[in-house]
Protein backbone atom coordinates (compact mmCIF):
# COMPACT_ATOMS: atom_id res chain seq x y z
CA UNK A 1 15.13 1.74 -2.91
CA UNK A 2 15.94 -1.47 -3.66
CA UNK A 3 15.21 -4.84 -1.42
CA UNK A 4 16.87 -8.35 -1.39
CA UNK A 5 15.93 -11.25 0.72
CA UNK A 6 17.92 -14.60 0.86
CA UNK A 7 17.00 -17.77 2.15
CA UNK A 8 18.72 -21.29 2.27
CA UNK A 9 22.32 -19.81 2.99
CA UNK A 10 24.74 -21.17 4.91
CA UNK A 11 24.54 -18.94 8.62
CA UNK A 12 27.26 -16.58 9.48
CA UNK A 13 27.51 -15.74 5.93
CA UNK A 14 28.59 -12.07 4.67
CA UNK A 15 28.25 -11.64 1.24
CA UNK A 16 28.10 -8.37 -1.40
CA UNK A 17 25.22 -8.17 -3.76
CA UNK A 18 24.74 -5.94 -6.58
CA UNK A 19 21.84 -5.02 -9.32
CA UNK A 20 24.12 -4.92 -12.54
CA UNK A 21 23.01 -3.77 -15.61
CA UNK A 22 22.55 -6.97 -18.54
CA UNK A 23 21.23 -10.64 -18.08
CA UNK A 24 23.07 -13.00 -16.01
CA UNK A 25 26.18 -14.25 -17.41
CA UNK A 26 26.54 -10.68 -19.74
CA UNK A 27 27.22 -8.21 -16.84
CA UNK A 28 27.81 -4.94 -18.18
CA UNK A 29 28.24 -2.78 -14.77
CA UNK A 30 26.63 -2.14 -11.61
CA UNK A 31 23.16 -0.13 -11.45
CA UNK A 32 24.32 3.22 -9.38
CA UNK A 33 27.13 3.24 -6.84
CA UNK A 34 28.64 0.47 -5.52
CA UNK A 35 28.89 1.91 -2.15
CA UNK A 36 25.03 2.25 -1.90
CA UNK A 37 24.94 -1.94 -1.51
CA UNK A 38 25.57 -3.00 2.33
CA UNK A 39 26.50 -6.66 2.48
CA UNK A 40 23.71 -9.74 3.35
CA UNK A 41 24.61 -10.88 7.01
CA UNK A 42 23.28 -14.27 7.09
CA UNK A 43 21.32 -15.14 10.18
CA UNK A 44 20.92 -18.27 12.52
CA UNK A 45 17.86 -19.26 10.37
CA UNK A 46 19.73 -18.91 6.83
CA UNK A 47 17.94 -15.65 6.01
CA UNK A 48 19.25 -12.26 5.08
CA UNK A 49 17.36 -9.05 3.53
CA UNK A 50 18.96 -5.80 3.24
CA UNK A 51 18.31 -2.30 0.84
CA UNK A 52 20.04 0.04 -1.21
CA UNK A 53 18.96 3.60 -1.96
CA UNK A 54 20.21 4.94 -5.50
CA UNK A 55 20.49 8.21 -6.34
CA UNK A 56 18.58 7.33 -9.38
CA UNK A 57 15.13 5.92 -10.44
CA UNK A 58 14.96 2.41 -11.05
CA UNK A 59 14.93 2.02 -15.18
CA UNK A 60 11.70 1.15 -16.61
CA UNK A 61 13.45 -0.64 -19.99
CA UNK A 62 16.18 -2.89 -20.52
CA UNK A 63 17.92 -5.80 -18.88
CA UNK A 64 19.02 -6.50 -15.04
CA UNK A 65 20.25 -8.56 -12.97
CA UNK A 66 21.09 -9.56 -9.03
CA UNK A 67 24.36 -10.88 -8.31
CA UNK A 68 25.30 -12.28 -4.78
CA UNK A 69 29.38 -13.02 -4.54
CA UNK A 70 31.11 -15.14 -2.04
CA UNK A 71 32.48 -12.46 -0.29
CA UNK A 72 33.96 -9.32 -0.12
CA UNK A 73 37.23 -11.00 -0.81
CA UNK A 74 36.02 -13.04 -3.03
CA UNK A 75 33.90 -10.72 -6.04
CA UNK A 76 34.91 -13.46 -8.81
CA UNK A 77 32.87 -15.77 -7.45
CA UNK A 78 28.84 -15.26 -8.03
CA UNK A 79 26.71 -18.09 -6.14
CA UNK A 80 23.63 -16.64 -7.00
CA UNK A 81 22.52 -14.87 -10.14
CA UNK A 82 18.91 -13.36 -11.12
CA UNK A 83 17.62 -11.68 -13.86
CA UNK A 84 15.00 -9.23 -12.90
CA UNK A 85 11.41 -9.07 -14.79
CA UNK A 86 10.41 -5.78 -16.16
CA UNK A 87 8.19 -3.97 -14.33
CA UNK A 88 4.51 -4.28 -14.77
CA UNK A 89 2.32 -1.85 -16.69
């Protein structure tokens, strides 16, 4: 399972989100199925969180990434971007 929580977005926002496999800005494909990541709905207050259940265990090596996008129409655009730390030991 894997959580997201957004803050300081403009409310009434819908917008697809993604782990990807690479740093930001060197995408090199989405971690699991694309279908497993349900859209932020932004709230009154600006917040969103929402999960995604892979069929597979999170990797313990190598490079990630969360990208948020615009919209569902609108997958070019990326207005948030963060690589992901390796896990701890």
């Amino acid at each position: 399972i894997i959580n997201i929580e957004v803050t300081n977005a403009a409310p009434g926002g819908q917008h697809p989100w993604q782990v990807q496999l690479g740093a930001c800005g060197s995408d090199q494909g989405v971690l699991g199925q694309a279908d497993a990541y349900r859209p932020l709905k932004i709230g009154g207050d600006g917040k969103a969180t929402q999960q995604a259940t892979l069929s597979q265990q999170m990797p313990t090596t190598g490079q990630y990434h969360v990208n948020v996008y615009a919209s569902s129409a609108n997958m070019g655009t990326i207005i948030a971007c963060g690589n992901l730390a390796p896990p701890l030991g």
